[in-house]
C-alpha atoms as a PDB file:
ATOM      1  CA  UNK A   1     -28.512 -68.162 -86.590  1.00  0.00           C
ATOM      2  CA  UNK A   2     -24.796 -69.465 -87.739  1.00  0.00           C
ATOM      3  CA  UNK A   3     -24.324 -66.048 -88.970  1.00  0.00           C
ATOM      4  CA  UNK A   4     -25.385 -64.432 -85.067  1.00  0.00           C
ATOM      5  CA  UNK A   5     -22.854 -66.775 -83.816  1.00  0.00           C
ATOM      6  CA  UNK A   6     -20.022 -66.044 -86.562  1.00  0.00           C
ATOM      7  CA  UNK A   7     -20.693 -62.198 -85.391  1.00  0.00           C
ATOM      8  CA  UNK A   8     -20.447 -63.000 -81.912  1.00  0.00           C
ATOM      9  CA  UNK A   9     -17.511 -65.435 -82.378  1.00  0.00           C
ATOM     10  CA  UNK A  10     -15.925 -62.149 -84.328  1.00  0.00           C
ATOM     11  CA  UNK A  11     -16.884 -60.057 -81.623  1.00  0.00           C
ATOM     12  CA  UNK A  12     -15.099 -61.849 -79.600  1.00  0.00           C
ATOM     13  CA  UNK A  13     -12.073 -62.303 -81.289  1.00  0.00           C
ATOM     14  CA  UNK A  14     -11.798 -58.560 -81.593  1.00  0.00           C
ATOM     15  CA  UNK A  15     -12.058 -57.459 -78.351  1.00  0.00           C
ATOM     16  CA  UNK A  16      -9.428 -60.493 -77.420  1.00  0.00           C
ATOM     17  CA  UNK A  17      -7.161 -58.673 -80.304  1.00  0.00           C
ATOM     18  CA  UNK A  18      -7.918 -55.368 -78.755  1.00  0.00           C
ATOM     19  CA  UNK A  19      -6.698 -55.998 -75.535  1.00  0.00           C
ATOM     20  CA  UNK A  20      -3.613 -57.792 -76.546  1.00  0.00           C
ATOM     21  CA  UNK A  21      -3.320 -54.901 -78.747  1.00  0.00           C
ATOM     22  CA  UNK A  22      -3.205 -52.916 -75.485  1.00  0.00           C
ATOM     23  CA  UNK A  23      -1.140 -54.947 -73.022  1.00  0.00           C
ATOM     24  CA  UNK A  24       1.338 -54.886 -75.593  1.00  0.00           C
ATOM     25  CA  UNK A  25       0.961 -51.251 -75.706  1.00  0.00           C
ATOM     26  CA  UNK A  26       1.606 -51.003 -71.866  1.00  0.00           C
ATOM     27  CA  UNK A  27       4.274 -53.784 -72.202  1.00  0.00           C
ATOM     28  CA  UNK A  28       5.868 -51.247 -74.695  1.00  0.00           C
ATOM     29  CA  UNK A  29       5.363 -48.467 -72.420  1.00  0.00           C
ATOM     30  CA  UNK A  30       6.858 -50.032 -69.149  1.00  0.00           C
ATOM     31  CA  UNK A  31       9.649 -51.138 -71.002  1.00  0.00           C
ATOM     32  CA  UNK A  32      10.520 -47.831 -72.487  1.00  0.00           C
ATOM     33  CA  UNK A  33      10.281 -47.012 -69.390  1.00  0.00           C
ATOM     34  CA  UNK A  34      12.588 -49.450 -67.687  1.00  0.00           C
ATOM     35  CA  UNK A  35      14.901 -48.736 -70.325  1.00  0.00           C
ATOM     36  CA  UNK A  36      15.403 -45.046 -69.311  1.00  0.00           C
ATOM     37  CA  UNK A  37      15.931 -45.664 -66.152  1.00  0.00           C
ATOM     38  CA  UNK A  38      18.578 -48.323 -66.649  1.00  0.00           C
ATOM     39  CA  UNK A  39      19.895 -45.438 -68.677  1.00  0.00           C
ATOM     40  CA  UNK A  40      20.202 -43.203 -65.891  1.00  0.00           C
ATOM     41  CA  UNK A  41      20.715 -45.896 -62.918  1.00  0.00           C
ATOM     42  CA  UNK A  42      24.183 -46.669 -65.552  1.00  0.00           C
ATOM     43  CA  UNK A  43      25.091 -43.073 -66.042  1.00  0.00           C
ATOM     44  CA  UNK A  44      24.921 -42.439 -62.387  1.00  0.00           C
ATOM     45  CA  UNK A  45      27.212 -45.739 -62.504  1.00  0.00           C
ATOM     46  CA  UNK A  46      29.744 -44.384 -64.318  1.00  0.00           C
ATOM     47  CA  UNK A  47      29.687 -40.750 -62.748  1.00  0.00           C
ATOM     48  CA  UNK A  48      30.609 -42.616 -59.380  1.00  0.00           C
ATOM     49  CA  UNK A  49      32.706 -44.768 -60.921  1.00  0.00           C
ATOM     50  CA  UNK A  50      34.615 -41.883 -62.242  1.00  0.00           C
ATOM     51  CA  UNK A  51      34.349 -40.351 -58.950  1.00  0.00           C
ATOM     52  CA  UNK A  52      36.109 -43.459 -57.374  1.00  0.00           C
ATOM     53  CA  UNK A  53      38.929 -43.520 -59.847  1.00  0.00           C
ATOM     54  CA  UNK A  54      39.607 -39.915 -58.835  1.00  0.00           C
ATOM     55  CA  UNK A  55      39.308 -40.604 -55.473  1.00  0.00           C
ATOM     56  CA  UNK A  56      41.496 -43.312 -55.653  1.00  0.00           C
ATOM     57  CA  UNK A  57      44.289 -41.487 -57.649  1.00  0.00           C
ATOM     58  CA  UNK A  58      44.264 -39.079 -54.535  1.00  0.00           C
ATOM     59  CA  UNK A  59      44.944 -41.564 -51.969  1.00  0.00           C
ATOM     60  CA  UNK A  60      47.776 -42.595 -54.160  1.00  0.00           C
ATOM     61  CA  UNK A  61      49.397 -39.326 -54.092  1.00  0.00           C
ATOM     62  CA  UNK A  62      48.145 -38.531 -50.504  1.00  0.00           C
ATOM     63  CA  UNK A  63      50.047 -42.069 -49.809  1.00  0.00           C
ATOM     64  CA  UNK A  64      52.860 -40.953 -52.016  1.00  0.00           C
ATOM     65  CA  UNK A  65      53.425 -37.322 -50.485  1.00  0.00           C
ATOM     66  CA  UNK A  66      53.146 -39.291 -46.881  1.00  0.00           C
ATOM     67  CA  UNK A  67      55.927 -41.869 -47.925  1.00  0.00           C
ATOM     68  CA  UNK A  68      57.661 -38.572 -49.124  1.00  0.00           C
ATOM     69  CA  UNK A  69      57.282 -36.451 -45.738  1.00  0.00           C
ATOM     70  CA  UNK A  70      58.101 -40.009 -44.021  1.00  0.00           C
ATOM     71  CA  UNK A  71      61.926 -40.070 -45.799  1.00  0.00           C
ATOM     72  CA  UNK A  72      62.408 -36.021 -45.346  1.00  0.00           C
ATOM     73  CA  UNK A  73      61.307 -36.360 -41.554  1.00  0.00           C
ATOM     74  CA  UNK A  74      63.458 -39.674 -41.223  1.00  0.00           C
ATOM     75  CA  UNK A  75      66.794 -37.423 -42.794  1.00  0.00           C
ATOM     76  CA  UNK A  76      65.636 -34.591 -40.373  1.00  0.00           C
ATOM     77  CA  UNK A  77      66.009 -36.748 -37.820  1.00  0.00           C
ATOM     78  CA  UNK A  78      69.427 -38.248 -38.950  1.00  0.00           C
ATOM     79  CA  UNK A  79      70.109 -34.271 -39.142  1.00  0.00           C
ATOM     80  CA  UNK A  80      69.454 -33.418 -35.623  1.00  0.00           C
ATOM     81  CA  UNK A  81      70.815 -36.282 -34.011  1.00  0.00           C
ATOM     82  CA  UNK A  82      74.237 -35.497 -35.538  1.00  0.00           C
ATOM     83  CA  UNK A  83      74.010 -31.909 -34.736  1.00  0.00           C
ATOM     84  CA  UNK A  84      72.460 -32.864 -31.167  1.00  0.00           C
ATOM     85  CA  UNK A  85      75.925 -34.868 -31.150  1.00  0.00           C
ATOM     86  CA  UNK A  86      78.227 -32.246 -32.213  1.00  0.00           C
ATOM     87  CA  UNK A  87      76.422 -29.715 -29.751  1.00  0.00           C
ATOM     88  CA  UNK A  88      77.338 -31.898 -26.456  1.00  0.00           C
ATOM     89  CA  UNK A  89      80.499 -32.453 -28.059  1.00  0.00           C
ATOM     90  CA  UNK A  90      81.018 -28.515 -27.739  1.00  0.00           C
ATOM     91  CA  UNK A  91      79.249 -28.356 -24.442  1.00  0.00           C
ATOM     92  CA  UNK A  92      81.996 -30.763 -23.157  1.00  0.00           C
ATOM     93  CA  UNK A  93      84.878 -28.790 -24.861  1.00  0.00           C
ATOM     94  CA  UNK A  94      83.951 -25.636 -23.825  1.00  0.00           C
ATOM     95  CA  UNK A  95      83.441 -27.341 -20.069  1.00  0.00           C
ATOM     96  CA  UNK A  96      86.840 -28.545 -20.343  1.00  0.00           C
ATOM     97  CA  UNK A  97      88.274 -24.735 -20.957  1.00  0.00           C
ATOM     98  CA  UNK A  98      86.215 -23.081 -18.532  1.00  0.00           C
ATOM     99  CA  UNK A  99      87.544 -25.859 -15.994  1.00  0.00           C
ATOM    100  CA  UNK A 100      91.301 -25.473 -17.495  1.00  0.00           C
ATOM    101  CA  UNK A 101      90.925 -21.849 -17.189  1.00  0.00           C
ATOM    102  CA  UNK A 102      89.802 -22.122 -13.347  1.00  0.00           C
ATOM    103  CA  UNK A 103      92.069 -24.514 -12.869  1.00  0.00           C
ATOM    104  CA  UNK A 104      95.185 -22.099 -14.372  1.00  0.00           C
ATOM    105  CA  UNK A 105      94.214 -18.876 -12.147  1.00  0.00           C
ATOM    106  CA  UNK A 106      94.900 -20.842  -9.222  1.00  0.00           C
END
């Protein structure tokens, strides 16, 4: 009878080893695969991160070229407001002549 219950007792503990066997098995198993996809959860990390930092050099020299096209458009403007100047001053000259010269035939 001690010996029944020593195999039962043994029984026991084996199927208790077994299954801890087992869920650490699975534990194994579903961290494996947690891992992998931490692995590609921090690739896809990086790949945007990368993607930012080119994104972000753009904008610099977008913001550069702008500042750029700002300062030529600014001396453009300079440009035609002396020439706008020098035009009337023309205009008026050649008003004055064509005044002198109706002025003279008379």
């Amino acid at each position: 009878m001690i010996s029944g219950g020593v195999e039962v007792k043994v029984s026991r503990l084996e199927s208790i080893v077994e299954q801890i066997g087992e869920a650490v098995l699975t534990t194994t198993e579903t961290i494996e695969s947690l891992a992998e996809r931490i692995d590609y959860l921090s690739l896809q990390v990086e790949a945007q991160g990368k993607q930012l930092q080119q994104q972000g050099n753009q904008i610099f020299a977008l913001c550069d070229t702008l500042q750029s096209l700002a300062q030529s458009q600014d001396y453009t403007v300079q440009k035609l407001a002396h020439l706008t100047q020098t035009l009337d001053r023309l205009t008026s000259l050649m008003q004055r002549l064509d005044a002198e010269r109706a002025n003279s035939k008379y």
